[in-house]
Protein backbone atom coordinates (compact mmCIF):
# COMPACT_ATOMS: atom_id res chain seq x y z
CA UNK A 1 -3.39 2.21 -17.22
CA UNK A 2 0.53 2.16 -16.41
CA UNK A 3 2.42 -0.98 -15.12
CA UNK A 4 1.99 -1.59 -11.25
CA UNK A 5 5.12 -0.92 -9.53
CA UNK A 6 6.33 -2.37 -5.95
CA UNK A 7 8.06 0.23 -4.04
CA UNK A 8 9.84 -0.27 -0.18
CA UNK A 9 9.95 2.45 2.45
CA UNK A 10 11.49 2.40 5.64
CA UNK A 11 10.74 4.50 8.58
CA UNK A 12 11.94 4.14 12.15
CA UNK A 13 10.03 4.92 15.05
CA UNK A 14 10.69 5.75 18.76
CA UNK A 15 7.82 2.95 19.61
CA UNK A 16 8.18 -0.57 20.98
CA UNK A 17 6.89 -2.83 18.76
CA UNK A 18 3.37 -4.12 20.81
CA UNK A 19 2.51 -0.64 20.67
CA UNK A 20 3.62 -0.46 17.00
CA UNK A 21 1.73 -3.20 16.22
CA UNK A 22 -1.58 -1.88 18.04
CA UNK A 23 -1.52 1.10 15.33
CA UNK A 24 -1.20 -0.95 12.46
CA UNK A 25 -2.75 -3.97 13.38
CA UNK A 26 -6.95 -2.59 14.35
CA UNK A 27 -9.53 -0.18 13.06
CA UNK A 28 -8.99 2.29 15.86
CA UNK A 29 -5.41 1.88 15.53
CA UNK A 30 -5.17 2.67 11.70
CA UNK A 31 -8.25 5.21 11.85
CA UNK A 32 -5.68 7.21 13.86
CA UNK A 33 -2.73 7.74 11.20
CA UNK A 34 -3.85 5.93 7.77
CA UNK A 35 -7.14 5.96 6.55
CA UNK A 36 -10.57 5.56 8.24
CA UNK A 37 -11.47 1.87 8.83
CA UNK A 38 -13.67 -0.49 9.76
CA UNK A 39 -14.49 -4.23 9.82
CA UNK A 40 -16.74 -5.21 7.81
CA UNK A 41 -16.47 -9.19 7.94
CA UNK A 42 -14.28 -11.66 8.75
CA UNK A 43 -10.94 -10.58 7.89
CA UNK A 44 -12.53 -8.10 5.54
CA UNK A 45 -11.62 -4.37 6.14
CA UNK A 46 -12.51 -1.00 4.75
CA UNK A 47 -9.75 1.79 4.47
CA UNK A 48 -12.01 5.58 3.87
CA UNK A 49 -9.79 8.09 2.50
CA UNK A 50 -11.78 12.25 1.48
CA UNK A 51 -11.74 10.71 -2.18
CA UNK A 52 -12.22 7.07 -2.38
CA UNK A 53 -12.28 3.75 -0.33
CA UNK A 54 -10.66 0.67 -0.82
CA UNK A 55 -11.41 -2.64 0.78
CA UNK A 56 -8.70 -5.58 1.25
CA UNK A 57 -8.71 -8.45 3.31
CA UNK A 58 -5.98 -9.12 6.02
CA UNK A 59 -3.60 -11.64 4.29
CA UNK A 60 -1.37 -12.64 7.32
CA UNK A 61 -0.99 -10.92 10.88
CA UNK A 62 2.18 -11.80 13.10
CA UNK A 63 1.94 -10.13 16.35
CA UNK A 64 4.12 -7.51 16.79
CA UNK A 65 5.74 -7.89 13.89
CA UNK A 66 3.84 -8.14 10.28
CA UNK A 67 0.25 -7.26 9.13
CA UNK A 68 -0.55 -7.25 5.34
CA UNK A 69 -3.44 -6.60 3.56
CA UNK A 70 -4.52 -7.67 0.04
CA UNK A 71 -6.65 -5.24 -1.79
CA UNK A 72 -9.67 -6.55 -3.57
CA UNK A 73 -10.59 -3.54 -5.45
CA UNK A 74 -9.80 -1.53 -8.45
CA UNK A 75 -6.04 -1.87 -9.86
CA UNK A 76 -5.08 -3.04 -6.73
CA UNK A 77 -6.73 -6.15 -7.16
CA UNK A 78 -4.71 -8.57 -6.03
CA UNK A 79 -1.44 -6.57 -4.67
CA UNK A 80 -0.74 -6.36 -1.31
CA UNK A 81 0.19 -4.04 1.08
CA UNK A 82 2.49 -5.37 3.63
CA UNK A 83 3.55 -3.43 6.96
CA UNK A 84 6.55 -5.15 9.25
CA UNK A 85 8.05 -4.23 12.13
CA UNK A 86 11.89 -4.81 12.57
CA UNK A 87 13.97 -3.91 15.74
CA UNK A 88 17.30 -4.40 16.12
CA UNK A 89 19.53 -5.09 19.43
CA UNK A 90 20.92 -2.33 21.26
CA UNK A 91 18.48 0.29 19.10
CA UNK A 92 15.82 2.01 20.46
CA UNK A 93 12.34 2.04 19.08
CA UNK A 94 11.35 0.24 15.89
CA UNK A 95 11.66 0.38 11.90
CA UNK A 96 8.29 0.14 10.10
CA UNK A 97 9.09 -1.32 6.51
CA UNK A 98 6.23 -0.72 4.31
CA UNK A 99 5.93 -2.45 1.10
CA UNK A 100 2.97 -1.38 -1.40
CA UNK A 101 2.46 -0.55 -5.50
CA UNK A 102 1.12 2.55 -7.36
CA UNK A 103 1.05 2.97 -10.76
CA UNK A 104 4.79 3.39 -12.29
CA UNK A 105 4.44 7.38 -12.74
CA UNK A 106 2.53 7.73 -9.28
CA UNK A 107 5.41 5.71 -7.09
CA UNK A 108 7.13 9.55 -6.22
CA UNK A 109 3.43 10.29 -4.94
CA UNK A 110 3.04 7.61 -3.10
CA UNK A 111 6.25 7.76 -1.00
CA UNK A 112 4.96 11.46 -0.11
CA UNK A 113 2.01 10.64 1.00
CA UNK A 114 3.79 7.66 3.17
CA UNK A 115 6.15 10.31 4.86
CA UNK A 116 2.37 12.31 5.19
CA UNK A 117 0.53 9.38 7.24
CA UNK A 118 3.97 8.41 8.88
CA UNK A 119 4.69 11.91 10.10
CA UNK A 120 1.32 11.71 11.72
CA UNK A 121 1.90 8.10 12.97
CA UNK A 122 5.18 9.59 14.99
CA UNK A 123 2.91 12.34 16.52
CA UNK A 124 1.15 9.84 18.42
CA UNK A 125 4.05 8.58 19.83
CA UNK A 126 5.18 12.10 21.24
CA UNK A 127 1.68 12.64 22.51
């Protein structure tokens, strides 16, 4: 297996951030944009992608601005995946700064399939 890498990407969205938050924050929210999911204990969650699933426990929350996850599976273990929301005076709408790993060759892949999920996430802000 390759080394884990931690890789930053930021997006900004025209959303405030309580309505940010709402999408990253619960199952329906995240079932709309990321992955499937569903609660399946206390703080225990279940992201369902076509080819695999992957369960993490939330790790903090901070409403409208941070939710993080750490995954408990697979080479994951013990990484976390971290999404905040920053807004700035006098800007409109909200940055989403997403912090997560991949495997050192798959880090290029991984920022695709971010702009993927986000590209869908700004979607449902246009409705």
């Amino acid at each position: 297996m390759s080394a884990i890498e931690k890789y930053t990407v930021e997006y900004h969205l025209e959303a405030a951030p309580k309505l940010l938050f709402k999408f990253i924050s619960t199952s329906e929210g995240l079932s709309r944009w990321f992955a499937q999911t569903r609660i399946i204990g206390d703080d225990l969650i279940e992201f369902q992608w076509p080819d695999n699933s992957q369960k993490a426990k939330i790790a903090q929350s901070k409403e409208n601005e941070l939710m993080s996850f750490q995954w408990l599976e697979d080479y994951h273990q013990g990484y976390r995946l971290d999404l905040r929301i920053v807004t700035e005076p006098g800007s409109s709408g909200s940055t989403l700064i997403i912090s997560d790993v991949a495997e050192a060759g798959d880090v290029d892949f991984s920022i695709r399939l971010w702009n993927t999920q986000i590209a869908a996430l700004k979607r449902l802000f246009r409705g």
